[in-house]
N, C-alpha and C. Protein backbone atom coordinates (compact mmCIF):
# COMPACT_ATOMS: atom_id res chain seq x y z
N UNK A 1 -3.28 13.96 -8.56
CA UNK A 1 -4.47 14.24 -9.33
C UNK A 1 -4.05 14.66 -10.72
N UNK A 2 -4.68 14.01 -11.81
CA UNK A 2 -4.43 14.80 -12.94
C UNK A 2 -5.02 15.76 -13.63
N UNK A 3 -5.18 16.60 -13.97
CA UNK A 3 -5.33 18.02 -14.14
C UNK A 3 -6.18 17.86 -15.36
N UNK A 4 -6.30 16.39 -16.10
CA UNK A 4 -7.03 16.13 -17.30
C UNK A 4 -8.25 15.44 -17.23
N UNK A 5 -8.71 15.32 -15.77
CA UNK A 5 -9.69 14.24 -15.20
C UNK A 5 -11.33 14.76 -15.22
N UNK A 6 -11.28 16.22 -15.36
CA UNK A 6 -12.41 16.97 -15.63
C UNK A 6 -12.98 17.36 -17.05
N UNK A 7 -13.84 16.78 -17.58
CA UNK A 7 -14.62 16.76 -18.99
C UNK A 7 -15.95 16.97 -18.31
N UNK A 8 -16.25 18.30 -19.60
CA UNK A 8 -18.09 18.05 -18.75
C UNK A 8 -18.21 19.58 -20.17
N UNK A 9 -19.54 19.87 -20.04
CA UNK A 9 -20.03 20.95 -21.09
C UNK A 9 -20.01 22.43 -20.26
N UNK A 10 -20.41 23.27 -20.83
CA UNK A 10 -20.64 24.55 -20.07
C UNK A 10 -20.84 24.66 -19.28
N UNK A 11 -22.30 24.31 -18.65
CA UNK A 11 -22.80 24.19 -17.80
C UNK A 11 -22.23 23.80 -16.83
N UNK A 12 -21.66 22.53 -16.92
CA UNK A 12 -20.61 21.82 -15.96
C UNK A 12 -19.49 22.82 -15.40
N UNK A 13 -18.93 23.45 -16.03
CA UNK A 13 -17.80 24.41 -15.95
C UNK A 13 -18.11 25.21 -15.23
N UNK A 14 -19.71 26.01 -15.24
CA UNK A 14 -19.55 27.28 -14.19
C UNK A 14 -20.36 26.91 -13.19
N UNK A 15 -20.57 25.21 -13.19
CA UNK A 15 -21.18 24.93 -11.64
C UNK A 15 -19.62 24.69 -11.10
N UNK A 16 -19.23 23.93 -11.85
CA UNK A 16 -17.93 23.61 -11.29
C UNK A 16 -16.97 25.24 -10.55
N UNK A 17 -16.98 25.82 -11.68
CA UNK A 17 -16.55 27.59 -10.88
C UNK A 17 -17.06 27.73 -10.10
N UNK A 18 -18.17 27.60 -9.55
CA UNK A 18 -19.13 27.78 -8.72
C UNK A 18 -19.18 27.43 -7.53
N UNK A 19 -18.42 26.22 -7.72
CA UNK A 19 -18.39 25.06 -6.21
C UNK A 19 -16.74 25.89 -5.44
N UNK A 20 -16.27 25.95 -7.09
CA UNK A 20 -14.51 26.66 -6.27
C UNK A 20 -14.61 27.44 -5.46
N UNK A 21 -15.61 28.31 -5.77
CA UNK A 21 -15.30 29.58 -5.24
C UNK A 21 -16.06 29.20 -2.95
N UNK A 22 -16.11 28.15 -3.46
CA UNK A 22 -16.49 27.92 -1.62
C UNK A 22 -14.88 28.06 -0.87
N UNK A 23 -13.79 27.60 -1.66
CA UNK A 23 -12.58 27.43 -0.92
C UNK A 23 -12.26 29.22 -0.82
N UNK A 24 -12.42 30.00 -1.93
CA UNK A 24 -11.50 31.14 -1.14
C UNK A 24 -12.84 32.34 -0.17
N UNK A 25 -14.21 31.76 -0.54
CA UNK A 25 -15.04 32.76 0.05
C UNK A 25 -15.62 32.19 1.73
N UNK A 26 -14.86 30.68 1.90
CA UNK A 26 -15.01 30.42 3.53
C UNK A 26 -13.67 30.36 4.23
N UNK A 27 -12.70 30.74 3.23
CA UNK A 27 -11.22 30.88 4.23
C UNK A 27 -11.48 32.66 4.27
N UNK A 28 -11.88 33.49 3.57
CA UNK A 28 -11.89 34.69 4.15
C UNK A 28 -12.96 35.41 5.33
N UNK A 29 -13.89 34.86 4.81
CA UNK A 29 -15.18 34.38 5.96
C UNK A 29 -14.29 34.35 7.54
N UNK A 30 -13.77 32.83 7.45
CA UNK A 30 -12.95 32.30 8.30
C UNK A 30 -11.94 33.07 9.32
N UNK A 31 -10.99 33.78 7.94
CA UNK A 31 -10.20 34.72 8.81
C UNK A 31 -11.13 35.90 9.29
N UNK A 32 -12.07 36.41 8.80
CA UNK A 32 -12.49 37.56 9.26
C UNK A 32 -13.28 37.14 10.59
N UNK A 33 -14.03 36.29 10.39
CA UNK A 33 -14.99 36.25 11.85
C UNK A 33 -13.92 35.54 13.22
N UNK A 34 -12.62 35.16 12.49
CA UNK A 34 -11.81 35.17 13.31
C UNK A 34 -10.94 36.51 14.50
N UNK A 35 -11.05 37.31 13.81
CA UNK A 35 -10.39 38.78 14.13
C UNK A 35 -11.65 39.44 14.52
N UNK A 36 -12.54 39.02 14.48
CA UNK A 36 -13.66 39.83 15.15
C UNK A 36 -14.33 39.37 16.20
N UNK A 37 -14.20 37.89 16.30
CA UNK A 37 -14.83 37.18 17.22
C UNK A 37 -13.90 36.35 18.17
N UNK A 38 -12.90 36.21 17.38
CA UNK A 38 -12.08 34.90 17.92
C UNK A 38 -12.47 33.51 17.83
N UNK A 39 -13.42 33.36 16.93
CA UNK A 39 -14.08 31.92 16.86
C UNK A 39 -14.06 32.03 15.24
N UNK A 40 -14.16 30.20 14.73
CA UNK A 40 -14.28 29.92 14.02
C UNK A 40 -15.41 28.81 13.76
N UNK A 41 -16.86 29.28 12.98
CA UNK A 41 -17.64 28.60 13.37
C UNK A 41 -17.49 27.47 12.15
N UNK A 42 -18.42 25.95 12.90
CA UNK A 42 -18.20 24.56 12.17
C UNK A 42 -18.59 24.75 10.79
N UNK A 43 -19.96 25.75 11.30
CA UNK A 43 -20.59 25.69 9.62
C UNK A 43 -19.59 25.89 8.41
N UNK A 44 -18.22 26.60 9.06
CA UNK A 44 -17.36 27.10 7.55
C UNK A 44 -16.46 25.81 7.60
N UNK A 45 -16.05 24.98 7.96
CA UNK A 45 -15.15 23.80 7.91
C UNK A 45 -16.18 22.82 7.46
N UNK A 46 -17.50 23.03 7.78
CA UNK A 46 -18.50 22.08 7.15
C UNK A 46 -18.50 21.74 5.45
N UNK A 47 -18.47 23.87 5.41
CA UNK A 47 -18.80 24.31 3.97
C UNK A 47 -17.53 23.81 2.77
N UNK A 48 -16.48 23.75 3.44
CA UNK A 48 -15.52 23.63 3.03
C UNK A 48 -15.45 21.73 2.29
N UNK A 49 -15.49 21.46 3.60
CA UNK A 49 -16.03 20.00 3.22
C UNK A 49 -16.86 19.36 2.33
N UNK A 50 -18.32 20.21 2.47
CA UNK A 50 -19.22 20.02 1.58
C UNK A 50 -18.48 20.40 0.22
N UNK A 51 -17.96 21.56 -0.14
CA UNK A 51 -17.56 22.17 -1.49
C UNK A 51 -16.56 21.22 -1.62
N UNK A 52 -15.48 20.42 -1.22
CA UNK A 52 -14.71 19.49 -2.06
C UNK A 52 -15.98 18.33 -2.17
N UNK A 53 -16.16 17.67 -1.36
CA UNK A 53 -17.35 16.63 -2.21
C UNK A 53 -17.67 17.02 -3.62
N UNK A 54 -18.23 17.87 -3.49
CA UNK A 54 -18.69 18.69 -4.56
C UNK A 54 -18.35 18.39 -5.96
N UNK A 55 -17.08 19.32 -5.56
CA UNK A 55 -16.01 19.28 -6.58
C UNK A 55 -15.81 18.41 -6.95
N UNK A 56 -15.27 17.35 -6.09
CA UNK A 56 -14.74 16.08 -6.52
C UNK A 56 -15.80 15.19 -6.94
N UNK A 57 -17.08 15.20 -7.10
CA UNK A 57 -18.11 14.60 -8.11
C UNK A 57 -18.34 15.34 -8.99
N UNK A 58 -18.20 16.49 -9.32
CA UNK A 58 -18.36 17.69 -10.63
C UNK A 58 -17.69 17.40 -11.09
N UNK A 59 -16.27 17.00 -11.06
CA UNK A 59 -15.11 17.52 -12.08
C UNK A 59 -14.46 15.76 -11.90
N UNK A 60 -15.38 14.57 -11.29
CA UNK A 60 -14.92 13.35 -11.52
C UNK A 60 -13.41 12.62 -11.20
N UNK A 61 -13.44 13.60 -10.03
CA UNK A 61 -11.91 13.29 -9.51
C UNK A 61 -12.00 11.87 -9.22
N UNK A 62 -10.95 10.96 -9.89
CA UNK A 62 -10.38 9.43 -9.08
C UNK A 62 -10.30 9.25 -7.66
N UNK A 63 -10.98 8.29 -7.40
CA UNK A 63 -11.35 7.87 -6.21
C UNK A 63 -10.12 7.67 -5.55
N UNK A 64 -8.85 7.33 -5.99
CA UNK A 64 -7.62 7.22 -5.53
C UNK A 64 -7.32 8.52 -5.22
N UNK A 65 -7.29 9.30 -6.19
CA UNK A 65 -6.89 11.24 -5.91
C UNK A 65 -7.80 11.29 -4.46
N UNK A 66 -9.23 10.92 -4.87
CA UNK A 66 -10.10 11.42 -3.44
C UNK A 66 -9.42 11.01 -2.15
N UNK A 67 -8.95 9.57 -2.16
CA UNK A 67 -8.23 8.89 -0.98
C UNK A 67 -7.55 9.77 -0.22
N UNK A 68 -6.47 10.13 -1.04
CA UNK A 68 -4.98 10.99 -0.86
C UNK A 68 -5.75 12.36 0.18
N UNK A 69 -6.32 12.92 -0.52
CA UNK A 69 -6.90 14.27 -0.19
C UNK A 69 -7.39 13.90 1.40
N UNK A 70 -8.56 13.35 1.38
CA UNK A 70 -9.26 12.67 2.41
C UNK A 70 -7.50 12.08 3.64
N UNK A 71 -6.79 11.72 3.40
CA UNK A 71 -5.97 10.99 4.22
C UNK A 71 -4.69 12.57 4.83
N UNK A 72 -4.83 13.32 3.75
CA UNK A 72 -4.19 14.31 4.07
C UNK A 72 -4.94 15.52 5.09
N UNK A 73 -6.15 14.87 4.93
CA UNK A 73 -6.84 16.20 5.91
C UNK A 73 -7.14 15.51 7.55
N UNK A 74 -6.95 14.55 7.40
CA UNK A 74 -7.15 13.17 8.81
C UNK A 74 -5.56 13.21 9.27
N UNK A 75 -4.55 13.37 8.41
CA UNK A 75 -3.34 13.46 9.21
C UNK A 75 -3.45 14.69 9.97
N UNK A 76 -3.54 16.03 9.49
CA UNK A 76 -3.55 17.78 9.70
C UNK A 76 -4.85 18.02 10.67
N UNK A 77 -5.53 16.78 10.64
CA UNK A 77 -6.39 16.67 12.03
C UNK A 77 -5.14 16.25 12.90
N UNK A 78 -5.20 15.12 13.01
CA UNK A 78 -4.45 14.79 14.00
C UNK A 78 -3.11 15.23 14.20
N UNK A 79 -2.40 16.04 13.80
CA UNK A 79 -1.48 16.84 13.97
C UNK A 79 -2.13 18.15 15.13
N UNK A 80 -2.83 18.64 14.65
CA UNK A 80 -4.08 20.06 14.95
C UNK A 80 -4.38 19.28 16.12
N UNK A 81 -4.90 18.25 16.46
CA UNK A 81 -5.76 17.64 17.36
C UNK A 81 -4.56 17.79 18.83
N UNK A 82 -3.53 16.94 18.46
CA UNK A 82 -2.48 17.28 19.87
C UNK A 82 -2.26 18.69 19.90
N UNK A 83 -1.91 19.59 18.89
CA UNK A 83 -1.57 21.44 18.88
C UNK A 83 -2.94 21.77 19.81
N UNK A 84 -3.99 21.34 19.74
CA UNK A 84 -4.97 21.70 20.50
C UNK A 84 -4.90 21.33 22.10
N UNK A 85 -5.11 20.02 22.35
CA UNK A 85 -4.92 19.72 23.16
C UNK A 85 -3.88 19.81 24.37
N UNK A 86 -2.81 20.48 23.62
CA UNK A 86 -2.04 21.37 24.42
C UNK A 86 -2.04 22.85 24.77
N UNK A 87 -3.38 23.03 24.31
CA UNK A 87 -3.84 24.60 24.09
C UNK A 87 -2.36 25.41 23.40
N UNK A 88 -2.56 24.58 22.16
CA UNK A 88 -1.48 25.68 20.92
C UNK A 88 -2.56 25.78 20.12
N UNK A 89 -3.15 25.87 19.89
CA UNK A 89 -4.45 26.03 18.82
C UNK A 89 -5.44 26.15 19.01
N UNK A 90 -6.61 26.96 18.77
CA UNK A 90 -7.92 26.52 18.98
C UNK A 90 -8.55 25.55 18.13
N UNK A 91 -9.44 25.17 18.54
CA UNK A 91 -10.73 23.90 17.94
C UNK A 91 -10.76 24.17 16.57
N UNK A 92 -11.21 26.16 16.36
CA UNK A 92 -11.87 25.87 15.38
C UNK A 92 -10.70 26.06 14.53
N UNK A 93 -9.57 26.70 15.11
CA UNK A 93 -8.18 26.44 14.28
C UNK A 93 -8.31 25.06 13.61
N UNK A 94 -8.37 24.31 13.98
CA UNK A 94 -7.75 22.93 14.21
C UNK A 94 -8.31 22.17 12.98
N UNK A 95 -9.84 22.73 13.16
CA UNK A 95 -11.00 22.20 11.71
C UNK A 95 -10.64 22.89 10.69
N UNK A 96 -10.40 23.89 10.92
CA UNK A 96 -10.39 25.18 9.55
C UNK A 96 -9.13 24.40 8.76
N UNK A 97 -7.87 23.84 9.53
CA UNK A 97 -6.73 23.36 8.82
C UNK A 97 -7.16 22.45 8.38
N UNK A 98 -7.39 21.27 9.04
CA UNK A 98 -7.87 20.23 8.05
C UNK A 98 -9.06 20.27 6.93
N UNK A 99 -9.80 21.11 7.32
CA UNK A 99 -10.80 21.51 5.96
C UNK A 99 -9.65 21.72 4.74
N UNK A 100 -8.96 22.84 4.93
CA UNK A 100 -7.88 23.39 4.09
C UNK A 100 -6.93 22.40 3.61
N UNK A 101 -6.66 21.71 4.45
CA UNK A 101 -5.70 20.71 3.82
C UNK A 101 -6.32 19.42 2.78
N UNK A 102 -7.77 19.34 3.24
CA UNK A 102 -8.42 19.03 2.05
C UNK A 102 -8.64 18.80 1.17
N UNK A 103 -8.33 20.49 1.05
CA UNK A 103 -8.51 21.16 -0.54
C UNK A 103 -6.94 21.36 -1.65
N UNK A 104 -6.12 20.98 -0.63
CA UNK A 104 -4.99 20.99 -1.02
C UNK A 104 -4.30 19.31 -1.74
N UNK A 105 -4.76 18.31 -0.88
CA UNK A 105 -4.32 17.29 -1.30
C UNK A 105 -2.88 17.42 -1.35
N UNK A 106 -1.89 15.91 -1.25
CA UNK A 106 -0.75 15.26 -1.12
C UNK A 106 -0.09 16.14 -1.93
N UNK A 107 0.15 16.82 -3.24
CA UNK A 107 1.12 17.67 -3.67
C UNK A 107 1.20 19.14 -3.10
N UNK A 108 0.31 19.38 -2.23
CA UNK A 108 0.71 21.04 -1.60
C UNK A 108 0.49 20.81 -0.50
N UNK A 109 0.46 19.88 0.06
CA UNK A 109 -0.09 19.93 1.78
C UNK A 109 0.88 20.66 2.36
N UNK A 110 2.74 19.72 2.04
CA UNK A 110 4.20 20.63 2.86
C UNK A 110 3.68 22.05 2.89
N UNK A 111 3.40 22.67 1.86
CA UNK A 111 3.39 24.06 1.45
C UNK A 111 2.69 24.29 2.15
N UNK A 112 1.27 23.66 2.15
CA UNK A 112 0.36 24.62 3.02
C UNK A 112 0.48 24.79 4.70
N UNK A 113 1.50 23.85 5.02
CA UNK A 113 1.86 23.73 6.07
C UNK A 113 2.78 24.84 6.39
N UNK A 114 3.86 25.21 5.41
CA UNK A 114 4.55 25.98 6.00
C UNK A 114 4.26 27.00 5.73
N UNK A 115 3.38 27.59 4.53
CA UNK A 115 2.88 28.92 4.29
C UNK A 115 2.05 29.48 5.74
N UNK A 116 1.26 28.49 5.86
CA UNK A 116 -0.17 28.19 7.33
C UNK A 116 1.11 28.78 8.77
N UNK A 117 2.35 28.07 8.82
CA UNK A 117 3.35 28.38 9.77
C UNK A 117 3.98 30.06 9.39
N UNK A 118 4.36 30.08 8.48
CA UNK A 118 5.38 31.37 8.27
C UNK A 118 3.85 32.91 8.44
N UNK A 119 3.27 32.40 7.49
CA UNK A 119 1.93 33.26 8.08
C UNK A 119 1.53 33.54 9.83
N UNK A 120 1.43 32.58 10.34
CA UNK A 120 1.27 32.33 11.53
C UNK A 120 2.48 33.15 12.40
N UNK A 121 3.83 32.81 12.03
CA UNK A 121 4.80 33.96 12.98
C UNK A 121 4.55 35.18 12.40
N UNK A 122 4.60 35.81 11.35
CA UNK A 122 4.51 37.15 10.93
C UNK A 122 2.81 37.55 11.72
N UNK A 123 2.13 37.35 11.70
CA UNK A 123 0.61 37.30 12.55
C UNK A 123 0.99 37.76 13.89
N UNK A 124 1.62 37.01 14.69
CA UNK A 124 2.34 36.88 15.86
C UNK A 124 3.32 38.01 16.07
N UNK A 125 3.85 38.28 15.41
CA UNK A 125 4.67 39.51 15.82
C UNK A 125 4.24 40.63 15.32
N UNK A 126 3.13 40.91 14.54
CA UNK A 126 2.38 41.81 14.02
C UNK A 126 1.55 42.38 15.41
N UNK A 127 1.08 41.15 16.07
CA UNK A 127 -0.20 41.20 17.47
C UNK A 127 1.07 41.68 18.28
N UNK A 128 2.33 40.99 18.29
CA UNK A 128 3.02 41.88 19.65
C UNK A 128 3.16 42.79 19.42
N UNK A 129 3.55 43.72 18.42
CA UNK A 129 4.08 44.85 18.41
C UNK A 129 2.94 45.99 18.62
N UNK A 130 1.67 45.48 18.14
CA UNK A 130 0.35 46.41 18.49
C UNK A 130 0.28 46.19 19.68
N UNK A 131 0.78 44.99 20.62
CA UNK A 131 -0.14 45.11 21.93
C UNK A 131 1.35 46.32 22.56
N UNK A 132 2.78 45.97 22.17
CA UNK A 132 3.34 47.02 22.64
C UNK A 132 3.35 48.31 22.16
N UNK A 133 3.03 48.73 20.88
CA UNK A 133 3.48 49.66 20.45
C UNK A 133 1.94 51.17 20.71
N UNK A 134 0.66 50.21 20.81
CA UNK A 134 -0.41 50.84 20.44
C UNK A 134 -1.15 51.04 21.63
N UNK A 135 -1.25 52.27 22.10
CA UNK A 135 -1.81 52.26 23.81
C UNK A 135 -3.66 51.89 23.16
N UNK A 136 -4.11 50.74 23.97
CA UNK A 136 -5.26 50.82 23.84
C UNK A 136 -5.99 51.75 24.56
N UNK A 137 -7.21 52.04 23.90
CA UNK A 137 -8.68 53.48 24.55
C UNK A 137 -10.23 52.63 24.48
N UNK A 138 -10.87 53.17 25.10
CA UNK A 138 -11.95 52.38 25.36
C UNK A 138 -12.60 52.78 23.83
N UNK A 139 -12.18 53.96 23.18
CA UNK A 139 -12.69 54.02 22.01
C UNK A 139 -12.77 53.17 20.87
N UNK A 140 -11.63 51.73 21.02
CA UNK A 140 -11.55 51.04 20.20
C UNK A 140 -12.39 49.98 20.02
N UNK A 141 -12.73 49.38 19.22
CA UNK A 141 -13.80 48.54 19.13
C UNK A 141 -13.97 47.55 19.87
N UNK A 142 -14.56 46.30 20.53
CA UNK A 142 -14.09 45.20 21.14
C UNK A 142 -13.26 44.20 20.34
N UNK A 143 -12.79 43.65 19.31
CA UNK A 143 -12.19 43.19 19.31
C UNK A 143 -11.07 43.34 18.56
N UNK A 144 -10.45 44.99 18.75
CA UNK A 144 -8.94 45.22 18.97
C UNK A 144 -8.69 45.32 20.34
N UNK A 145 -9.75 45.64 21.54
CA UNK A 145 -9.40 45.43 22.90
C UNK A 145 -8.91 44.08 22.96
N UNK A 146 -9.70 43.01 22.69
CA UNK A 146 -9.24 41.86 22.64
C UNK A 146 -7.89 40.84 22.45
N UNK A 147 -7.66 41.58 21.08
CA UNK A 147 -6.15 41.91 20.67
C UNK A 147 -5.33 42.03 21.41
N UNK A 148 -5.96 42.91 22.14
CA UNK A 148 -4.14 44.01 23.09
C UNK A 148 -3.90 43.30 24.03
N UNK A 149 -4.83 42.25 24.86
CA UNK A 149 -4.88 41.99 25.76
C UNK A 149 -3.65 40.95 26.16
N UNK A 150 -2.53 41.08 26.73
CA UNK A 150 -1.48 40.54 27.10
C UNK A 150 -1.41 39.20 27.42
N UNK A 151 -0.99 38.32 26.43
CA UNK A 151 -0.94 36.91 26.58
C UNK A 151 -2.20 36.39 26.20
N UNK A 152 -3.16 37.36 25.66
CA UNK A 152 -4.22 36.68 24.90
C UNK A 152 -4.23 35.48 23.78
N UNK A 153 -5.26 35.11 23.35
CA UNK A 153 -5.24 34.50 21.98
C UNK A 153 -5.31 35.39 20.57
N UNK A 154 -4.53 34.76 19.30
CA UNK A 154 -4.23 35.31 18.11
C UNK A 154 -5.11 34.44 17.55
N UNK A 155 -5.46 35.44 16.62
CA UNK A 155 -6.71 34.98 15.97
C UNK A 155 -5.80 34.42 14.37
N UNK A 156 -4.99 32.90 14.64
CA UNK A 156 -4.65 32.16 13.69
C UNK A 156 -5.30 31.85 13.15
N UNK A 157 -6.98 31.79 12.67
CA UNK A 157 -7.35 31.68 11.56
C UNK A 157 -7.20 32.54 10.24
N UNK A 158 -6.71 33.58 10.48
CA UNK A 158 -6.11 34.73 9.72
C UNK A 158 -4.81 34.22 8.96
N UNK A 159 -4.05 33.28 9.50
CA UNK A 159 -3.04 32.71 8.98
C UNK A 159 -3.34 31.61 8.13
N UNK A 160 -4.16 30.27 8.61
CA UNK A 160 -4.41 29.34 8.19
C UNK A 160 -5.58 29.68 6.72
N UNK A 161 -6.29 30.98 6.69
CA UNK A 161 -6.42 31.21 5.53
C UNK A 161 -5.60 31.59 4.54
N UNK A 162 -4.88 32.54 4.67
CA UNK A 162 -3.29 33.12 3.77
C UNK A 162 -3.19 31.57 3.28
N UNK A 163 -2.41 31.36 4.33
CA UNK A 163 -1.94 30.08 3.68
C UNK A 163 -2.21 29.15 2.31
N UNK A 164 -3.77 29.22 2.62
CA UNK A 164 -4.45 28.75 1.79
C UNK A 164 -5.00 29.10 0.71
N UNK A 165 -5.43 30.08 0.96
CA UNK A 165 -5.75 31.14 -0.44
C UNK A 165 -4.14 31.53 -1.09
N UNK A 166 -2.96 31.54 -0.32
CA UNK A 166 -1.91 31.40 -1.31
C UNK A 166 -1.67 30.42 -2.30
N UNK A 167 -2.21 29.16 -1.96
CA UNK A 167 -1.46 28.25 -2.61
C UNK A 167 -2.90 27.63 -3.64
N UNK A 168 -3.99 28.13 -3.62
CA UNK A 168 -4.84 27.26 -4.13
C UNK A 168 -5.09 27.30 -5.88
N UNK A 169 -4.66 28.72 -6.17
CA UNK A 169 -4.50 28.80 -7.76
C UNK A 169 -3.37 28.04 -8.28
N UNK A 170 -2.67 27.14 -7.18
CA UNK A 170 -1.40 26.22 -7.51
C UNK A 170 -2.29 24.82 -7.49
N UNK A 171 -3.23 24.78 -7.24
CA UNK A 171 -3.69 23.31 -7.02
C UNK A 171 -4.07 22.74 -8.09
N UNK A 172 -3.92 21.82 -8.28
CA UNK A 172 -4.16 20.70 -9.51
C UNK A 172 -5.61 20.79 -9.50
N UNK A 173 -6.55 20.93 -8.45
CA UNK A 173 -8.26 20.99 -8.96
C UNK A 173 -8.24 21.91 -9.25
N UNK A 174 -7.80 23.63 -8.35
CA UNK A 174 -8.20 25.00 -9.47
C UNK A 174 -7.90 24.75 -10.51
N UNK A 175 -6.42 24.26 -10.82
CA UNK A 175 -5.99 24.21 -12.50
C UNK A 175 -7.03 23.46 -13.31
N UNK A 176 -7.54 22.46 -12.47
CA UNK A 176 -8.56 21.43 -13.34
C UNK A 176 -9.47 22.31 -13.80
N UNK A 177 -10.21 23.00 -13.44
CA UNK A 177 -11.66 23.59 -13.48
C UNK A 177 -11.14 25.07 -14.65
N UNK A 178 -10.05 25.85 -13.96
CA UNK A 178 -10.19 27.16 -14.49
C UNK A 178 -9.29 27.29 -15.34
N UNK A 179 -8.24 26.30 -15.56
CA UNK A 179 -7.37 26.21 -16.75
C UNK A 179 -8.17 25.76 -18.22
């Protein structure tokens, strides 16, 4: 994508700000109703979706750039899709990444992959050490009970946002819009 592909007036600019701000306010969304619920609902992988469309008619991204993006979030499906199907992932894991990878397109996808991974073990040994270190009490809310619960599920949407909100002020569309 080139970083010079967005021309438009004022107006244009803070719809365009406007549309950005869907990528870091449904990956935190994301992680949070993740750690509280353990689910990740469609509507935010929807939103996500919807907000690159968006973008990418606001700010006149090349239909070739669009390709790339679009082909990078259909691979990180189907990557996600077997991680699922082997119950390594949940569903809505699975959408939330490819939404994300999305937004990342062919020059940060590696990254977001391994940020999305290295996030993901530090997550993981963060949850073991609370489920060993921290006697649960009925006083705690339900879903740090949830948490503790031995051989439970980790609420990796907490990761697969990091990930993403790390790398997105690196992206050639933030740079487009807010540079």
């Amino acid at each position: 994508m080139q970083a010079d592909f967005y021309s438009g007036s004022e107006t244009m600019t803070a719809l365009s700000t406007l549309i950005l701000m869907i990528f870091p306010v449904s990956m935190a969304f994301a992680a949070a109703n993740d750690l509280f619920t353990m689910k990740i609902p469609n509507r935010i992988s929807i939103a996500l979706i919807g907000g690159f469309v968006a973008i990418a008619l606001v700010t006149r991204m090349p239909l070739e750039t669009f390709g790339i993006h679009v082909a990078c979030a259909f691979c990180v499906l189907a990557l996600t899709f077997v991680l699922f199907s082997m119950s390594l992932l949940g569903g809505g894991d699975a959408k939330l990444m490819a939404a994300g990878a999305l937004w990342m397109g062919g020059a940060h996808i590696a990254e977001f992959l391994i940020f999305v991974t290295l996030y993901g073990g530090a997550l993981c040994m963060i949850i073991l050490a609370y489920r060993r270190m921290i006697p649960v009490t009925a006083s705690f809310p339900p879903w740090a009970q949830r948490l503790h619960i031995a051989g439970g599920p980790i609420p990796y949407g907490i990761a697969i946002a990091a990930g993403g909100l790390m790398l997105f002020p690196a992206t050639e569309l933030f740079r487009s819009v807010m540079v």
